[in-house]
C-alpha atoms as a PDB file:
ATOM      1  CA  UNK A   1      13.180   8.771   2.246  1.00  0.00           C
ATOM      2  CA  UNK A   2      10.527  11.370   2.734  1.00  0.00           C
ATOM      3  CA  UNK A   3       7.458  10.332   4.387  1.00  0.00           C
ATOM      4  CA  UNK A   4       3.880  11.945   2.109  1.00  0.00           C
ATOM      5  CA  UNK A   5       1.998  13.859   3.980  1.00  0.00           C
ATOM      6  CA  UNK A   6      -1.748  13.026   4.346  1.00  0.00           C
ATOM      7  CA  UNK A   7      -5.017  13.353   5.740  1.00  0.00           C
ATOM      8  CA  UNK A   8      -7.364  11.071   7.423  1.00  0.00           C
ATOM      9  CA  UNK A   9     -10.893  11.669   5.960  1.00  0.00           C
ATOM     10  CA  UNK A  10     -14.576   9.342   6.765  1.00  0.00           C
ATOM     11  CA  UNK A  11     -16.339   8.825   3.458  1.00  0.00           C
ATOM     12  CA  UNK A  12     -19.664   8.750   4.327  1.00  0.00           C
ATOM     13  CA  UNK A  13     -20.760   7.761   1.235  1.00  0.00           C
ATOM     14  CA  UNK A  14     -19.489   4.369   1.685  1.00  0.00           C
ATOM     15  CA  UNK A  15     -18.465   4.485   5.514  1.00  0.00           C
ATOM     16  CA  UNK A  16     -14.860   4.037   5.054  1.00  0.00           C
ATOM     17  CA  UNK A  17     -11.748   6.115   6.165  1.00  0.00           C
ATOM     18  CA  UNK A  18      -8.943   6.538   3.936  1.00  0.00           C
ATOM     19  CA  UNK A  19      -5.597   8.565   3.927  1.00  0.00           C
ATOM     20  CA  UNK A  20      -5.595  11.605   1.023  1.00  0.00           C
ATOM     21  CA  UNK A  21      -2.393  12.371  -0.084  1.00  0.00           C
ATOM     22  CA  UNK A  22      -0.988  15.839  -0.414  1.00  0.00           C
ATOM     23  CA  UNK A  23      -0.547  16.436  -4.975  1.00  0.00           C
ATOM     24  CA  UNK A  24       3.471  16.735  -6.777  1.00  0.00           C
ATOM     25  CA  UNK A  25       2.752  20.603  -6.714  1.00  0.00           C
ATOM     26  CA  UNK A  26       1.975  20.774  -2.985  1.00  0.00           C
ATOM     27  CA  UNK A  27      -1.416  22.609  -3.621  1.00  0.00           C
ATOM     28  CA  UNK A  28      -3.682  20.177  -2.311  1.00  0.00           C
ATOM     29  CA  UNK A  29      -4.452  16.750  -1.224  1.00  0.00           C
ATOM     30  CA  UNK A  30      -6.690  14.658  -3.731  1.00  0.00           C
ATOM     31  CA  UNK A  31      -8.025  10.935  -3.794  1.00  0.00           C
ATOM     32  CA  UNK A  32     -10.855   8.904  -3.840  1.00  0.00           C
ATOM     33  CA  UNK A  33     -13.026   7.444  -1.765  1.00  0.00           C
ATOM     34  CA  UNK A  34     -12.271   3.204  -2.109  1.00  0.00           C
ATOM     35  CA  UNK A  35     -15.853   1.748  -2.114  1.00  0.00           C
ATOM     36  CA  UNK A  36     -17.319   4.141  -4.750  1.00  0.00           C
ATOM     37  CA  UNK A  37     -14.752   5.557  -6.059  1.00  0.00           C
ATOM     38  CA  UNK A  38     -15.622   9.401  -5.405  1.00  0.00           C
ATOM     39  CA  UNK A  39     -13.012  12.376  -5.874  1.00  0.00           C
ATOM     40  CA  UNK A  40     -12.255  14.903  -3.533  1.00  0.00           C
ATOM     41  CA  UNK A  41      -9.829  17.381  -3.122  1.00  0.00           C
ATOM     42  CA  UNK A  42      -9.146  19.736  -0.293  1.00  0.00           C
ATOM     43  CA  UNK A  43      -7.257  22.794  -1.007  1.00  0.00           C
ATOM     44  CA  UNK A  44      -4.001  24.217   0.756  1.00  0.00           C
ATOM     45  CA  UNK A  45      -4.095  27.936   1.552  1.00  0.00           C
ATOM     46  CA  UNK A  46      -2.901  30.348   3.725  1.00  0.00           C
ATOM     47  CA  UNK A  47      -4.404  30.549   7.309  1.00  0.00           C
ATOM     48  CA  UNK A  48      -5.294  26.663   6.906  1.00  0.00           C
ATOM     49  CA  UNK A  49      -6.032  24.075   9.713  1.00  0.00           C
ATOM     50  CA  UNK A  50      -4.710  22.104  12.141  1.00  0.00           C
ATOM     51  CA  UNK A  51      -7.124  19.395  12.204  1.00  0.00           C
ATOM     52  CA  UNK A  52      -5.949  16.286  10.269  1.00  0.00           C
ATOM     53  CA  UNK A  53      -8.937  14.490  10.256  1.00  0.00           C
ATOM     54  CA  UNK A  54     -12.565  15.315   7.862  1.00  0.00           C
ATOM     55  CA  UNK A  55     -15.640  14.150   7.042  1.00  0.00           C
ATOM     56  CA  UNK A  56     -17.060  13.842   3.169  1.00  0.00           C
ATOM     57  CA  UNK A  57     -20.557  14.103   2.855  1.00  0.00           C
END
């Protein structure tokens, strides 16, 4: 079984941390943030980072 890749990222909204998962197509990782429920989605492109950890403000 293939582990999903993911990203750690602090809501600030709410002051949580939560994993985002990567999407089926593999073009970006999307969730929500637990407390208030908040989308976000980061995009994958070329050039990206290396950095698995963000802040949502």
């Amino acid at each position: 079984m293939e582990k999903r890749k993911f990203i750690s990222v602090h809501f600030s909204c709410c002051n949580v941390y939560n994993r985002i998962y990567i999407n089926k197509e593999g073009t970006a990782y999307v969730g929500r943030c637990p407390g208030c429920m908040r989308s976000i989605k980061f995009k994958i492109g070329q050039g990206g980072l290396n950095s698995r950890f963000f802040e949502s403000f």
